[in-house]
PDB file of N, CA and C in Angstrom:
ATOM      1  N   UNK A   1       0.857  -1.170   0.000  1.00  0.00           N
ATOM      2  CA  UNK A   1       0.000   0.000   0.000  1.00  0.00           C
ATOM      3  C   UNK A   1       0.901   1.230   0.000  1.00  0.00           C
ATOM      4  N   UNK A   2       0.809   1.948  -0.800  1.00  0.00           N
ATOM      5  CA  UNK A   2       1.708   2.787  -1.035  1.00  0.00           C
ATOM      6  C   UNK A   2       1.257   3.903  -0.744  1.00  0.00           C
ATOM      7  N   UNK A   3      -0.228   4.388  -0.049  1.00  0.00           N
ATOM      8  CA  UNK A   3      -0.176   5.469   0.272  1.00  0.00           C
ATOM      9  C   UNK A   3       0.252   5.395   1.947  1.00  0.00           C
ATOM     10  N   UNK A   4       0.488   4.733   2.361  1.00  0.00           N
ATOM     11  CA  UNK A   4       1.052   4.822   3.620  1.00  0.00           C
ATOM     12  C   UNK A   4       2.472   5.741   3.488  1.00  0.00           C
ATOM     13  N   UNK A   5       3.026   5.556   2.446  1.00  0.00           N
ATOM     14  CA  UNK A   5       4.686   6.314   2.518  1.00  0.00           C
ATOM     15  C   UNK A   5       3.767   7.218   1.698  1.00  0.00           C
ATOM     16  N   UNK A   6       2.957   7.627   1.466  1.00  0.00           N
ATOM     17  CA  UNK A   6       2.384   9.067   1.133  1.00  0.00           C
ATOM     18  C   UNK A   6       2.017   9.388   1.691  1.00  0.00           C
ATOM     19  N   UNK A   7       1.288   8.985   3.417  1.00  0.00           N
ATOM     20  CA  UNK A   7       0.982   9.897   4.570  1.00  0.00           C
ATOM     21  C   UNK A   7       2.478  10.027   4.903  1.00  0.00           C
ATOM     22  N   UNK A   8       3.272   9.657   5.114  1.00  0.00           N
ATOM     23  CA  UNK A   8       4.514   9.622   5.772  1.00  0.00           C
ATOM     24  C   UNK A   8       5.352  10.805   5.349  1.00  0.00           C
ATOM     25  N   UNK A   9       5.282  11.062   3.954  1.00  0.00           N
ATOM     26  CA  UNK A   9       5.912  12.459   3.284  1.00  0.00           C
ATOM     27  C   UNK A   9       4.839  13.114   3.799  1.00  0.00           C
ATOM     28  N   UNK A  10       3.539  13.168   3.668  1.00  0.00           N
ATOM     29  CA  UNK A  10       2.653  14.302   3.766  1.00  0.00           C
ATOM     30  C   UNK A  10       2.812  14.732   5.340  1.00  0.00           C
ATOM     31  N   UNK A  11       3.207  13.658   6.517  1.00  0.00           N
ATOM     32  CA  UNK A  11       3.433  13.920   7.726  1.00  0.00           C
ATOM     33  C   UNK A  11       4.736  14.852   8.085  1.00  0.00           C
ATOM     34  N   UNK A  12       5.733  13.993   7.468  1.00  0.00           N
ATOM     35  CA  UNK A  12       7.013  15.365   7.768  1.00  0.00           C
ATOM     36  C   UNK A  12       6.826  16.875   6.859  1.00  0.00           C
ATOM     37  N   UNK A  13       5.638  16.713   5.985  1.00  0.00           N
ATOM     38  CA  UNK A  13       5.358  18.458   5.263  1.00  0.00           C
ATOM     39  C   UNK A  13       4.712  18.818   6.464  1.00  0.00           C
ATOM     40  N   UNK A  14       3.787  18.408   7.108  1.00  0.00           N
ATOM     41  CA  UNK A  14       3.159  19.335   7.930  1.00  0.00           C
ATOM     42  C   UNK A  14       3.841  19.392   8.998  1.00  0.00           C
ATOM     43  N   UNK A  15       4.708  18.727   9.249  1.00  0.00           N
ATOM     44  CA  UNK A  15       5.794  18.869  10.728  1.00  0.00           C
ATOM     45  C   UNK A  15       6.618  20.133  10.509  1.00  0.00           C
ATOM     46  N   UNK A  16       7.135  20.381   9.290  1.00  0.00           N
ATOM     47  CA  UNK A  16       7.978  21.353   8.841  1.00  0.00           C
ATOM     48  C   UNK A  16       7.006  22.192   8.965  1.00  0.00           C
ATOM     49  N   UNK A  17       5.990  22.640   8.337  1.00  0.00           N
ATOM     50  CA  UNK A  17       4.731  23.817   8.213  1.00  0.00           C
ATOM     51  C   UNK A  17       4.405  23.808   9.619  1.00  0.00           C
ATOM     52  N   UNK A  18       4.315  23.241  10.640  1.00  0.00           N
ATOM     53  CA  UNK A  18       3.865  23.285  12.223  1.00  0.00           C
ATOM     54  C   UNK A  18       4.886  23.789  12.582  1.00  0.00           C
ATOM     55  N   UNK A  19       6.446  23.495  12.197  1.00  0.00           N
ATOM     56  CA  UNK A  19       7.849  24.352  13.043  1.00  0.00           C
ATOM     57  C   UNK A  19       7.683  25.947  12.992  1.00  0.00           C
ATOM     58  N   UNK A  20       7.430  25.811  11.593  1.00  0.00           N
ATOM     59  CA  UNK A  20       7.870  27.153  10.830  1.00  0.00           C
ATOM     60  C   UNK A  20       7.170  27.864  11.544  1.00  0.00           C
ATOM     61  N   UNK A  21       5.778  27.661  11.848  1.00  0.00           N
ATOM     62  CA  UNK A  21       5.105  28.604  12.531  1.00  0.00           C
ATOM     63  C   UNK A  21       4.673  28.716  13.964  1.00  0.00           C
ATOM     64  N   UNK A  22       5.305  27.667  15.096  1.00  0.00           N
ATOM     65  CA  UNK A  22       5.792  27.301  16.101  1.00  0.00           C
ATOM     66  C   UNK A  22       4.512  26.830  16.515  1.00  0.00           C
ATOM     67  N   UNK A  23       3.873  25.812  15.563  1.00  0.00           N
ATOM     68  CA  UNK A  23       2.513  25.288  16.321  1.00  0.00           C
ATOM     69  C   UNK A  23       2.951  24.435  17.549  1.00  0.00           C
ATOM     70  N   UNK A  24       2.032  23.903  18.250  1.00  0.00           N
ATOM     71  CA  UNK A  24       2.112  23.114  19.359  1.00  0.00           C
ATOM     72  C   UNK A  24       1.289  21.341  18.808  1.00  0.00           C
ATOM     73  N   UNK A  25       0.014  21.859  18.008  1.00  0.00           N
ATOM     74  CA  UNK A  25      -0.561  20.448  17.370  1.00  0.00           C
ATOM     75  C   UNK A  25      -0.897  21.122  16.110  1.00  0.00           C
ATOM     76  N   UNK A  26      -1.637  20.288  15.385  1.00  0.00           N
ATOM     77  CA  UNK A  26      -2.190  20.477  13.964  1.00  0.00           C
ATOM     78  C   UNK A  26      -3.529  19.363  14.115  1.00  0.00           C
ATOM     79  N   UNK A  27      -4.140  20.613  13.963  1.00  0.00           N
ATOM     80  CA  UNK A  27      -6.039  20.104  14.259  1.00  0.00           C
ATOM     81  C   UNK A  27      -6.959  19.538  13.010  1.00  0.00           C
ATOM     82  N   UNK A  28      -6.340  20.256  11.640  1.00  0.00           N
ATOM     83  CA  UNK A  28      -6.980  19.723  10.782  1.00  0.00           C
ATOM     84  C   UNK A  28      -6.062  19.973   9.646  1.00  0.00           C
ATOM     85  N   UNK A  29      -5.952  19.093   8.635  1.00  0.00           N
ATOM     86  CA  UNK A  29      -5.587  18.647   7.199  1.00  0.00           C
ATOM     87  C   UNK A  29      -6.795  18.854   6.226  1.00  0.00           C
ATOM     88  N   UNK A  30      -6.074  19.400   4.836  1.00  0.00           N
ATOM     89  CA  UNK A  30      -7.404  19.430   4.135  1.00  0.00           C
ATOM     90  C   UNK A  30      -6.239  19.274   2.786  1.00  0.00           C
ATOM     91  N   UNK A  31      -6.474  17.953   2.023  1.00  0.00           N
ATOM     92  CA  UNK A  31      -5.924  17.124   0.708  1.00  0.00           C
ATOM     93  C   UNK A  31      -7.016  17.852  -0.669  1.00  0.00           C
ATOM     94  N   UNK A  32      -6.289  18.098  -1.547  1.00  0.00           N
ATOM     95  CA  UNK A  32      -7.102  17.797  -2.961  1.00  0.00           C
ATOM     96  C   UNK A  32      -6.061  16.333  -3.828  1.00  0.00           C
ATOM     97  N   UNK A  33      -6.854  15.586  -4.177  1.00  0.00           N
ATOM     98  CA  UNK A  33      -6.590  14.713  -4.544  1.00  0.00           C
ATOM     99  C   UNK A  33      -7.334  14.301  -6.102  1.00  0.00           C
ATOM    100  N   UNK A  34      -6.601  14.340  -6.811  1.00  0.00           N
ATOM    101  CA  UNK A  34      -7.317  13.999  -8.251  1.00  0.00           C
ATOM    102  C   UNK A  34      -7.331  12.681  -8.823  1.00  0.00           C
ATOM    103  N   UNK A  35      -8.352  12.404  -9.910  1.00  0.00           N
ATOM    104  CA  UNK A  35      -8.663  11.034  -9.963  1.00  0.00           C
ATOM    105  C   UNK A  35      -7.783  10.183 -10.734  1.00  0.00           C
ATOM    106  N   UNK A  36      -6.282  11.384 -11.261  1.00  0.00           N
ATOM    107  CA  UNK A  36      -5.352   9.859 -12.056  1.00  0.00           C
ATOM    108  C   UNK A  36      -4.335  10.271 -11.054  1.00  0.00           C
ATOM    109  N   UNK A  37      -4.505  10.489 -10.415  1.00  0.00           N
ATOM    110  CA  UNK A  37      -3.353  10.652  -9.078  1.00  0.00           C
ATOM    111  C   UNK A  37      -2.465   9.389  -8.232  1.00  0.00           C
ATOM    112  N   UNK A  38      -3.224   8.333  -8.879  1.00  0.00           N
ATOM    113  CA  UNK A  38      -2.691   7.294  -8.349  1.00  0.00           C
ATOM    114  C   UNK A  38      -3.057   6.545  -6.913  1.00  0.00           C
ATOM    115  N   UNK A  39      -4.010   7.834  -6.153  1.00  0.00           N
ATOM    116  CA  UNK A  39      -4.133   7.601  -4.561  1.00  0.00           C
ATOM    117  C   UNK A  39      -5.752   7.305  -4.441  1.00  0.00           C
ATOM    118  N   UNK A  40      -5.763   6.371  -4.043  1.00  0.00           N
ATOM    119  CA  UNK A  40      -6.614   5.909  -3.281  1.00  0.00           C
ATOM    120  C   UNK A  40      -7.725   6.170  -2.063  1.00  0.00           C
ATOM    121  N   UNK A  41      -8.585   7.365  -2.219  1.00  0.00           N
ATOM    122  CA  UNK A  41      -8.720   7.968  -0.656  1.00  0.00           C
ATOM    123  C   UNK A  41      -8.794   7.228   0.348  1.00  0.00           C
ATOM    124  N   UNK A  42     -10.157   6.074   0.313  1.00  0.00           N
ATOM    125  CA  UNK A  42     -10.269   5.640   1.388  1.00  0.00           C
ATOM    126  C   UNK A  42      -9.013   4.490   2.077  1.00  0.00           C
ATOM    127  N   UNK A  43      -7.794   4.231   0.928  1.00  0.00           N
ATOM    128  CA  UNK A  43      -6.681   3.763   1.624  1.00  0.00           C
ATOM    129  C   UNK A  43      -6.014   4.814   2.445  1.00  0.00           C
ATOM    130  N   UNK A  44      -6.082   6.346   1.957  1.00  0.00           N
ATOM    131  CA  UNK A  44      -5.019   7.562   1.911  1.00  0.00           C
ATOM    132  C   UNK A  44      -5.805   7.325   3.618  1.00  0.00           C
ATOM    133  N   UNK A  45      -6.808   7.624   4.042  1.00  0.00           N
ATOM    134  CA  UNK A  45      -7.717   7.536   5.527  1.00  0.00           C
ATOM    135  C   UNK A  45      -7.239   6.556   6.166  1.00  0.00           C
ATOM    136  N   UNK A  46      -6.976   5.658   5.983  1.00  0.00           N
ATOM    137  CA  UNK A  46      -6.713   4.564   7.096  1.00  0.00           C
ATOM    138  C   UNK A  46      -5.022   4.441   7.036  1.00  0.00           C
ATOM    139  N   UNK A  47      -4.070   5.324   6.275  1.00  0.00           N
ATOM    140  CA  UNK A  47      -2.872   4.781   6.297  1.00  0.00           C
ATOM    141  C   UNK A  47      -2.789   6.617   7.178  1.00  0.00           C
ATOM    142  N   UNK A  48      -3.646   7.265   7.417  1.00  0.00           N
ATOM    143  CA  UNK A  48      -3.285   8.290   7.975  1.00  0.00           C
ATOM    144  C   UNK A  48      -3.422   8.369   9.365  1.00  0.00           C
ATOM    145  N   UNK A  49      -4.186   7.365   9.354  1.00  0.00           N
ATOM    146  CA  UNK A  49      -4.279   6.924  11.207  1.00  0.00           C
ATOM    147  C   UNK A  49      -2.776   6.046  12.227  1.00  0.00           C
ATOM    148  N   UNK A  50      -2.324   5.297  10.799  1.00  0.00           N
ATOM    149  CA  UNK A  50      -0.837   4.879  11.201  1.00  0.00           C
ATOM    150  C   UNK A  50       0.347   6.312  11.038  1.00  0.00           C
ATOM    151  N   UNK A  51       0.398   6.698  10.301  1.00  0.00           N
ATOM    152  CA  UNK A  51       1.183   7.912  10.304  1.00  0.00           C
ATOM    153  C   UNK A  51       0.973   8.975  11.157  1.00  0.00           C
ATOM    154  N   UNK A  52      -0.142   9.446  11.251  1.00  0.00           N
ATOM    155  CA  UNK A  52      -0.539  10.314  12.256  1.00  0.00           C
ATOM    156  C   UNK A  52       0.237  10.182  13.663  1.00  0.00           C
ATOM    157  N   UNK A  53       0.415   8.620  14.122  1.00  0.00           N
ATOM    158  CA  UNK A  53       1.029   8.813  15.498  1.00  0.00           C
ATOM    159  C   UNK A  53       2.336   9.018  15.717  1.00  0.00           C
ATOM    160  N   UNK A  54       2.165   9.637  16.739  1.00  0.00           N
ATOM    161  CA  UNK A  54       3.158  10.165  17.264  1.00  0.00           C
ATOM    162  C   UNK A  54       4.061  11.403  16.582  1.00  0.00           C
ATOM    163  N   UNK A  55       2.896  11.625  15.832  1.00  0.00           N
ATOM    164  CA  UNK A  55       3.625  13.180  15.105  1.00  0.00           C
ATOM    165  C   UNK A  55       2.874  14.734  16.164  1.00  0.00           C
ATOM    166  N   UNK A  56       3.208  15.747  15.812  1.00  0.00           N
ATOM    167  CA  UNK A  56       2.105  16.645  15.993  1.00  0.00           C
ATOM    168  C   UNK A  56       1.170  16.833  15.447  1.00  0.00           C
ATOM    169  N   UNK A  57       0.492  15.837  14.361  1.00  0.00           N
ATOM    170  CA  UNK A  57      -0.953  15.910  14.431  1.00  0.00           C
ATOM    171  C   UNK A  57      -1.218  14.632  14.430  1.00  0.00           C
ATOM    172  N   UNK A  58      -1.377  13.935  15.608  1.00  0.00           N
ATOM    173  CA  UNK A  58      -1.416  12.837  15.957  1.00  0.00           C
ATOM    174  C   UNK A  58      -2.853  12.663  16.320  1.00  0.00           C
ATOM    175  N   UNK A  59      -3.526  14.136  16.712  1.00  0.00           N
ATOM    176  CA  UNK A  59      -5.362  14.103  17.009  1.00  0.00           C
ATOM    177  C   UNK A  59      -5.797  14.751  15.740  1.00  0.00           C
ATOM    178  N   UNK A  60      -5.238  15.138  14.770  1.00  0.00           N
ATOM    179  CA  UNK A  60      -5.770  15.665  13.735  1.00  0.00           C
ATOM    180  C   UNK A  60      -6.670  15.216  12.830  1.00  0.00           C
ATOM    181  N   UNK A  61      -7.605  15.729  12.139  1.00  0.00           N
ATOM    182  CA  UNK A  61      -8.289  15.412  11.309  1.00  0.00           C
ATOM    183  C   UNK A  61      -8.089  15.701   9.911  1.00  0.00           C
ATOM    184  N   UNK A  62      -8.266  14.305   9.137  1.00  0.00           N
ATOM    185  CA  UNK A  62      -7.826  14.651   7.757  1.00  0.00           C
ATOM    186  C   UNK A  62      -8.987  14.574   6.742  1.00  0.00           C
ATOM    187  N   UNK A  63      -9.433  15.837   6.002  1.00  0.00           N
ATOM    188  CA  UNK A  63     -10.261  16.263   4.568  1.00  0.00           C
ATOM    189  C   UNK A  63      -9.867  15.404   3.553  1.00  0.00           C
ATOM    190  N   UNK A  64     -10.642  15.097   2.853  1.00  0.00           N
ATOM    191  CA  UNK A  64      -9.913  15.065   1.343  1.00  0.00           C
ATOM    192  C   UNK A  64     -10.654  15.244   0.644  1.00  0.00           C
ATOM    193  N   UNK A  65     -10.397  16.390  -0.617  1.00  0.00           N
ATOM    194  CA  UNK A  65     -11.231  16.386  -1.586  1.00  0.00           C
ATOM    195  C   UNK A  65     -10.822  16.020  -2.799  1.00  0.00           C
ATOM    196  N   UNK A  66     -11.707  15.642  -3.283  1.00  0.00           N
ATOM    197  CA  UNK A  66     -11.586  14.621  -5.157  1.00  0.00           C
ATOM    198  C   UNK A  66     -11.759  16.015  -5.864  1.00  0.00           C
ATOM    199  N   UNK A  67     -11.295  16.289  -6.695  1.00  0.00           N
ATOM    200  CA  UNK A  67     -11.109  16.812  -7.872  1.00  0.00           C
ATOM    201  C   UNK A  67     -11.782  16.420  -9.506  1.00  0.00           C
ATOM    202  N   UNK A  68     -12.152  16.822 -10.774  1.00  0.00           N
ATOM    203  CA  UNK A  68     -12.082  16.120 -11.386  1.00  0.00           C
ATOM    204  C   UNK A  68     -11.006  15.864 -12.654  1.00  0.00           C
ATOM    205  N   UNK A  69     -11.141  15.184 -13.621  1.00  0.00           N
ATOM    206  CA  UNK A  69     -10.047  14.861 -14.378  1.00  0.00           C
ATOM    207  C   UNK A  69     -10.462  15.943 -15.286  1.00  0.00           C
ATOM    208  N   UNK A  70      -9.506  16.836 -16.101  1.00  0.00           N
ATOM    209  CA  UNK A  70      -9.975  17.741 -16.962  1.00  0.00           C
ATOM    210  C   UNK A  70      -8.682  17.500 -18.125  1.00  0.00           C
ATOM    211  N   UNK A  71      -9.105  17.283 -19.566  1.00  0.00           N
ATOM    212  CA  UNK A  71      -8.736  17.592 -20.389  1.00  0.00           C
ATOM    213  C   UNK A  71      -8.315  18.407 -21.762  1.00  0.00           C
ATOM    214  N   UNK A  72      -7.431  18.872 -21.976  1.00  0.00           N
ATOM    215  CA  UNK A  72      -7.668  19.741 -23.390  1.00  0.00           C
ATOM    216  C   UNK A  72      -7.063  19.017 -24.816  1.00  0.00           C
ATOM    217  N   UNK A  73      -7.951  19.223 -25.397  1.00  0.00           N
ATOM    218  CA  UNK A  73      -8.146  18.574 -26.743  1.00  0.00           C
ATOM    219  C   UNK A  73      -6.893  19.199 -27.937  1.00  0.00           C
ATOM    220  N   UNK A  74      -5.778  18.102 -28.546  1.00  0.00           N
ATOM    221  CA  UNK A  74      -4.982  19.232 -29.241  1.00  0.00           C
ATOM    222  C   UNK A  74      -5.889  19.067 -30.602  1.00  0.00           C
ATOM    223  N   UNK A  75      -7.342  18.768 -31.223  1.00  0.00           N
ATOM    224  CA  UNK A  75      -7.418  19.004 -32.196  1.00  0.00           C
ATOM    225  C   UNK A  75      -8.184  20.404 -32.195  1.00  0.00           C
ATOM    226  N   UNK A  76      -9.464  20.409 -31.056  1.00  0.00           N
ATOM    227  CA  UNK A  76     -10.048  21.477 -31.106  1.00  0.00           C
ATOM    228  C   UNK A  76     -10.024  22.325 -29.914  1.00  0.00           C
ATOM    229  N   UNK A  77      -8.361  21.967 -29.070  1.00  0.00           N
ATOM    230  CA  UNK A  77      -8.584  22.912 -28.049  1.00  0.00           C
ATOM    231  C   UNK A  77      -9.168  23.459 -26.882  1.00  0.00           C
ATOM    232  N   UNK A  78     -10.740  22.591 -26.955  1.00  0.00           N
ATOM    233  CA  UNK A  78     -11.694  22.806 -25.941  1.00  0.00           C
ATOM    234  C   UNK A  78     -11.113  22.010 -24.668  1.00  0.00           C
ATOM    235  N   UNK A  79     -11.666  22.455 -23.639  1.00  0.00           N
ATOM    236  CA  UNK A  79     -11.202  22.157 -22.145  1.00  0.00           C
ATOM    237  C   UNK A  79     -12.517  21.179 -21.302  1.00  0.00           C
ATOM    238  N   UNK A  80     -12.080  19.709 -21.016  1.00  0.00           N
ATOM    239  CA  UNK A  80     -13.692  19.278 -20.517  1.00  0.00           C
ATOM    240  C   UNK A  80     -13.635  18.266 -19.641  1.00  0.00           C
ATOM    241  N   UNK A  81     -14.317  18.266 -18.528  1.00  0.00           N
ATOM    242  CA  UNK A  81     -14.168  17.610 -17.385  1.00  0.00           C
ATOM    243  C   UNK A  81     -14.269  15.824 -18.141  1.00  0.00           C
ATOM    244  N   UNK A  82     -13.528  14.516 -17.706  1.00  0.00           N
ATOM    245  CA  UNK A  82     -13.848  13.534 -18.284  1.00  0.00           C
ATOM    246  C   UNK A  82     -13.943  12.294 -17.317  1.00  0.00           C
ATOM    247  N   UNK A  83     -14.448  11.202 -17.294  1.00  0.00           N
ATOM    248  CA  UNK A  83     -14.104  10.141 -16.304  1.00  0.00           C
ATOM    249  C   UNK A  83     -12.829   9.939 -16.560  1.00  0.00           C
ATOM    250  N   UNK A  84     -12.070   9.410 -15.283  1.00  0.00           N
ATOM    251  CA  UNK A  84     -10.918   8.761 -15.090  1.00  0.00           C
ATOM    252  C   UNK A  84     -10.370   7.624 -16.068  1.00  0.00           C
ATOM    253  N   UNK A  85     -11.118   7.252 -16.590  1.00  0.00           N
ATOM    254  CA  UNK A  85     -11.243   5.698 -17.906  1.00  0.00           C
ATOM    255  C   UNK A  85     -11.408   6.021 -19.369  1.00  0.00           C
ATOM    256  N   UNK A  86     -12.035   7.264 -19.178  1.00  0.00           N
ATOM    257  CA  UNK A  86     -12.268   7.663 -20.922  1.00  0.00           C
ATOM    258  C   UNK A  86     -11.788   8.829 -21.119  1.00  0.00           C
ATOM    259  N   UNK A  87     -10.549   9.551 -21.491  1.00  0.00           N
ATOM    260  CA  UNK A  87      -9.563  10.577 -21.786  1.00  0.00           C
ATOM    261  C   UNK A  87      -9.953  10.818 -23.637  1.00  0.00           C
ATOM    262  N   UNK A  88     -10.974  11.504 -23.684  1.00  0.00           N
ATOM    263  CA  UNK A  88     -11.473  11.776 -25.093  1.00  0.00           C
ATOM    264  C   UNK A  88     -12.120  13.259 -24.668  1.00  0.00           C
ATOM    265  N   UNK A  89     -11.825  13.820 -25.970  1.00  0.00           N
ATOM    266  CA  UNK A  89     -12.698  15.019 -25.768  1.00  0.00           C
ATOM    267  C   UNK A  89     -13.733  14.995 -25.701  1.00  0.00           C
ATOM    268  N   UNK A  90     -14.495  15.773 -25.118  1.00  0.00           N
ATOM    269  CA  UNK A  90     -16.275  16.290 -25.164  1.00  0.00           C
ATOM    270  C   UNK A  90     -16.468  16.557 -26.354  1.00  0.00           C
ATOM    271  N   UNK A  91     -15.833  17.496 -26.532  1.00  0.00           N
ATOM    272  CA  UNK A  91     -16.423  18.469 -27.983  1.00  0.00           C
ATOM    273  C   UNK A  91     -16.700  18.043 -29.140  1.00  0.00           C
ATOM    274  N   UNK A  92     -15.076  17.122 -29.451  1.00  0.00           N
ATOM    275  CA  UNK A  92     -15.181  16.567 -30.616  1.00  0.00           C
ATOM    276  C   UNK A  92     -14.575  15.058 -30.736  1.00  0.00           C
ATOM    277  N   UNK A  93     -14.714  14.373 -29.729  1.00  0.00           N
ATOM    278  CA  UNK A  93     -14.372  12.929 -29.525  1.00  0.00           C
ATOM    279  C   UNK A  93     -12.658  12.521 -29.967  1.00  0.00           C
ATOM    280  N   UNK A  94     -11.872  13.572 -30.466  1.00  0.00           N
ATOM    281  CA  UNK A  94     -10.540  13.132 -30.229  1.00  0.00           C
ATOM    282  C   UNK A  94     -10.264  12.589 -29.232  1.00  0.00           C
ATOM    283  N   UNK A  95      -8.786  11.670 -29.562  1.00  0.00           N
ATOM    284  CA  UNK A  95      -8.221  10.961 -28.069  1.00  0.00           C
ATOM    285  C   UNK A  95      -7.440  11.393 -27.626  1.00  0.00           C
ATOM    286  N   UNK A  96      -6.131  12.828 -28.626  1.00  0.00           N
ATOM    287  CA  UNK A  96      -5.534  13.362 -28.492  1.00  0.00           C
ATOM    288  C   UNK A  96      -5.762  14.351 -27.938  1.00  0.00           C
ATOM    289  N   UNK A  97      -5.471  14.168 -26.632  1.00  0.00           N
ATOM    290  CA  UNK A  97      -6.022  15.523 -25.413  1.00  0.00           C
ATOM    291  C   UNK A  97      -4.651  15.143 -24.229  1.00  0.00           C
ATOM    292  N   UNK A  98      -4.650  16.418 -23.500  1.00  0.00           N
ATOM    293  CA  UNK A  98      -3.475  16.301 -22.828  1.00  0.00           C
ATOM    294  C   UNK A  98      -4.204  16.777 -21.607  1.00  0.00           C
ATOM    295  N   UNK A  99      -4.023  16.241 -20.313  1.00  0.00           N
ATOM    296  CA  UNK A  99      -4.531  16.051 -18.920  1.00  0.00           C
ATOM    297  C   UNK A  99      -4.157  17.551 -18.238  1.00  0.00           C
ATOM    298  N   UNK A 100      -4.848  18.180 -17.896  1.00  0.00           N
ATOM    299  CA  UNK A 100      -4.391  19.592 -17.614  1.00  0.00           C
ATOM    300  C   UNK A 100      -5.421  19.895 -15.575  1.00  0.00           C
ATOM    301  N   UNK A 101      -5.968  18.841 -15.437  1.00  0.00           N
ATOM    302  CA  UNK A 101      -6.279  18.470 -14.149  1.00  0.00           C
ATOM    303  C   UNK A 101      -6.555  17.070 -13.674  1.00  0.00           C
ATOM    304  N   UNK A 102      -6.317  16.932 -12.457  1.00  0.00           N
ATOM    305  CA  UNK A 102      -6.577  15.472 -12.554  1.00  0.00           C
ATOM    306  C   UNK A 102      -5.620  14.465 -11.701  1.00  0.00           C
ATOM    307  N   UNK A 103      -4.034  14.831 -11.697  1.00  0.00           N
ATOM    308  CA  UNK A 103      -2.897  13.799 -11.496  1.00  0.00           C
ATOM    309  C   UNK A 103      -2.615  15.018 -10.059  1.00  0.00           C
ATOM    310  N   UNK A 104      -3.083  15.472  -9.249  1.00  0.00           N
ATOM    311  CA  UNK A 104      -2.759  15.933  -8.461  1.00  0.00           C
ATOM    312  C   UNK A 104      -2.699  15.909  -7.027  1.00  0.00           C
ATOM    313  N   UNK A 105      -1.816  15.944  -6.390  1.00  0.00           N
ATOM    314  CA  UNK A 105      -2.185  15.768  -4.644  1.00  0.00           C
ATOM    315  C   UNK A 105      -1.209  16.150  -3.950  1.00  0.00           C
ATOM    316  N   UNK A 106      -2.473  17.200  -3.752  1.00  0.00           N
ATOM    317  CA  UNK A 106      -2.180  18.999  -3.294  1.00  0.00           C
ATOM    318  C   UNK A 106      -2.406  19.368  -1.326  1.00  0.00           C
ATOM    319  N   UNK A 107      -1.612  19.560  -0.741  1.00  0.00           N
ATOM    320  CA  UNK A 107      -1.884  20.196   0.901  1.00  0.00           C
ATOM    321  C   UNK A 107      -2.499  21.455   0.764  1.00  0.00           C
ATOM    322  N   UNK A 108      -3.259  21.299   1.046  1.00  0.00           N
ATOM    323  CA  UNK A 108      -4.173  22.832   0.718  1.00  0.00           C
ATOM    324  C   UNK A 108      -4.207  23.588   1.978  1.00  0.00           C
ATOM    325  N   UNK A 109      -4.889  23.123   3.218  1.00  0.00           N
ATOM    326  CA  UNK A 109      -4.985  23.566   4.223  1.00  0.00           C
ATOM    327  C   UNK A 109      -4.305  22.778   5.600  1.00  0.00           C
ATOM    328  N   UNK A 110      -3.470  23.160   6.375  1.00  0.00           N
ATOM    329  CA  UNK A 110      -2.977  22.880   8.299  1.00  0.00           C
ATOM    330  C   UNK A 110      -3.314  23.820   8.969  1.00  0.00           C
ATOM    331  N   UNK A 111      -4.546  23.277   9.925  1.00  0.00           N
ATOM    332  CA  UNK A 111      -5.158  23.815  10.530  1.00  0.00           C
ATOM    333  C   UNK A 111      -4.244  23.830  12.219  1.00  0.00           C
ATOM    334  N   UNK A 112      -3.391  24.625  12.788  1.00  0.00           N
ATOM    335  CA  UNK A 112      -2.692  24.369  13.617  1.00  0.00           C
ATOM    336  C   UNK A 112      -2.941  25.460  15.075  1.00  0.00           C
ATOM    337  N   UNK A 113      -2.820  24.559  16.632  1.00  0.00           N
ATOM    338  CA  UNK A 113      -2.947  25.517  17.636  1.00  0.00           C
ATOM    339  C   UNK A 113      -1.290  26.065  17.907  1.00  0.00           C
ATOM    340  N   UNK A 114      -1.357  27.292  18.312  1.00  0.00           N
ATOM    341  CA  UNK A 114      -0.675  27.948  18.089  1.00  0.00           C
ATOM    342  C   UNK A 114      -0.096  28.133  20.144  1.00  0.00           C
TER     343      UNK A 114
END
């Protein structure tokens, strides 16, 4: 399970972001996570309960929001939200489209007591 060593990086980012600003805990996490991202949420949730300990946000609560996959089309250019499985344009059913949202997983918000 490989998002476990992806809470594990995401744990020492917010340890560094808790120094910097001399938190004491970190109360809440808030993820954007997109759908060719590779991650798994409801694994990303339960490998965050093993990582979580014994860090400073060890009581924290973790968000995650899904995103969707967005493509742009190189024949006609148009920009269009798509399922994760079918990478074709809207507009004009090309396959030649290049992923311009979608593969992302983003720390958006550390919610930290100070």
């Amino acid at each position: 399970m490989h998002e476990l060593s992806v809470c594990q990086g995401l744990m020492q980012q917010v340890e560094r972001v808790a120094a910097a600003h001399g938190a004491t805990a970190v109360e809440r996490i808030v993820l954007q996570i997109g759908g060719l991202s590779g991650v798994e949420p409801p694994l990303l949730e339960r490998a965050f309960e093993i990582a979580r300990a014994g860090t400073v946000a060890s009581g924290a609560e973790l968000e995650i929001r899904t995103g969707p996959v967005v493509v742009q089309c190189q024949e006609c250019g148009g920009k269009s939200a798509v399922p994760a499985n079918r990478l074709l344009c809207n507009y004009c059913g090309e396959w030649r489209v290049r992923v311009v949202e979608g593969e992302e997983l983003l720390l958006l918000t550390v919610e930290m007591d100070m």
